[in-house]
Protein backbone atom coordinates (compact mmCIF):
# COMPACT_ATOMS: atom_id res chain seq x y z
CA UNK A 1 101.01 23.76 -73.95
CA UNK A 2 99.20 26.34 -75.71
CA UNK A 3 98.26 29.42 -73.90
CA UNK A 4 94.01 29.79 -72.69
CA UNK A 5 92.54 32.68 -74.85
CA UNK A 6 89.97 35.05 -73.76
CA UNK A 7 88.13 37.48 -76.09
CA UNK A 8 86.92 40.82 -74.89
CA UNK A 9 85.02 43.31 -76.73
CA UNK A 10 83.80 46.47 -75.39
CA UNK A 11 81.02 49.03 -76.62
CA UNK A 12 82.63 52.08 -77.37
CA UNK A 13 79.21 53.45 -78.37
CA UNK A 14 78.48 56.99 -77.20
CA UNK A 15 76.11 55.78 -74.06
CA UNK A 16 78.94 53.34 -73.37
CA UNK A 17 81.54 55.74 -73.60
CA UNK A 18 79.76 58.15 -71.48
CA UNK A 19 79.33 55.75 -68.75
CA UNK A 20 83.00 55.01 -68.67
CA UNK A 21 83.77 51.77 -70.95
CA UNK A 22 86.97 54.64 -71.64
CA UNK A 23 88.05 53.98 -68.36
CA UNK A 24 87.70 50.61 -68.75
CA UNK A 25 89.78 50.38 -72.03
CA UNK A 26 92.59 52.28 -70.00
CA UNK A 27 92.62 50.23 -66.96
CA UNK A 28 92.54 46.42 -68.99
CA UNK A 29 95.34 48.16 -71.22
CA UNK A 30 97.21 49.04 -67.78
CA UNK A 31 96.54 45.99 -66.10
CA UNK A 32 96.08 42.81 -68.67
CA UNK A 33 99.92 42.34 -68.95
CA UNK A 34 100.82 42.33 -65.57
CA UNK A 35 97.57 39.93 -64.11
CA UNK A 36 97.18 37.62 -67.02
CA UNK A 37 100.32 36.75 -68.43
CA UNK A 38 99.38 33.44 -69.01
CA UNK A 39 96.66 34.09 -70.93
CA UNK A 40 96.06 35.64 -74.45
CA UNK A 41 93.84 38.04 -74.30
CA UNK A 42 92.14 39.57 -77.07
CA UNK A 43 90.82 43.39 -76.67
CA UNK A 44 88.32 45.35 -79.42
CA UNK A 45 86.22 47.90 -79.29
CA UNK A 46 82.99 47.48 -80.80
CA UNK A 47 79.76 49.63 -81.48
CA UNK A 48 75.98 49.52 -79.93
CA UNK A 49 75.07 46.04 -78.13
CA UNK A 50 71.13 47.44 -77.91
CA UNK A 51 71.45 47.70 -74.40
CA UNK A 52 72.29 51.31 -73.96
CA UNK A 53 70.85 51.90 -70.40
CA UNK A 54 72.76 49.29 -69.13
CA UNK A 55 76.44 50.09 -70.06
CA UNK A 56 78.84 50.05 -70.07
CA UNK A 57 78.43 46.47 -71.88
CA UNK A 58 81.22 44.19 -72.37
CA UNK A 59 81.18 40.69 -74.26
CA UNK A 60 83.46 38.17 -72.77
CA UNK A 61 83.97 35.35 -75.01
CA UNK A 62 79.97 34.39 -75.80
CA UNK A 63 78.78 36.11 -72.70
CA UNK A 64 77.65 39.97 -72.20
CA UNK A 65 77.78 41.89 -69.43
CA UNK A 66 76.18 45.04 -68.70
CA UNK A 67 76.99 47.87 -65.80
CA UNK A 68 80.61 46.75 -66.21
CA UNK A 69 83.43 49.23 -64.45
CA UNK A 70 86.99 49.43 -63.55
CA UNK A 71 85.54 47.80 -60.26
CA UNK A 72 84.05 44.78 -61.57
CA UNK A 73 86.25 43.40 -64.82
CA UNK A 74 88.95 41.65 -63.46
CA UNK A 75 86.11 39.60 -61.88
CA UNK A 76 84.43 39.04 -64.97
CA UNK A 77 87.20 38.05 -66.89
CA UNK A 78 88.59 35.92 -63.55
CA UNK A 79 84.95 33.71 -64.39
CA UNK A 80 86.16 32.59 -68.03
CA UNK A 81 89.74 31.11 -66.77
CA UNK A 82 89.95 27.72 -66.73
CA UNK A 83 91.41 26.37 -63.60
């Protein structure tokens, strides 16, 4: 059985950064091993998703987020498991 894959990929952009998608990157790189170890998980950084008053943006998969935190991803990225 092959393991479920989830692709992440967070705006680094400087409004982004600003608002924390930093934090984020350290947390999911703290965290991702020890909550999802059945899943591979894929995590880049990208630049400027046009929605710079809403970040910090993530793209789950097909799916973007905006006003994501430390608070709020492991929720998001809990919605895009299979069960």
């Amino acid at each position: 059985m092959s393991k479920e894959k989830i692709n992440i990929e967070l705006c680094l952009g400087s409004s982004c950064f600003s608002k924390g998608s930093n934090k984020i990157v350290d947390f999911l790189e703290e965290k991702l091993s020890d909550n999802f170890f059945d899943i591979e998980i894929s995590l880049k950084g990208c630049l400027c998703k046009d929605k710079c008053t809403e970040g910090p943006i993530v793209k789950i998969n097909d799916k973007l987020y905006t006003n994501v935190s430390t608070d709020n991803i492991t929720s998001l990225i809990n919605e895009h498991i299979s069960n």
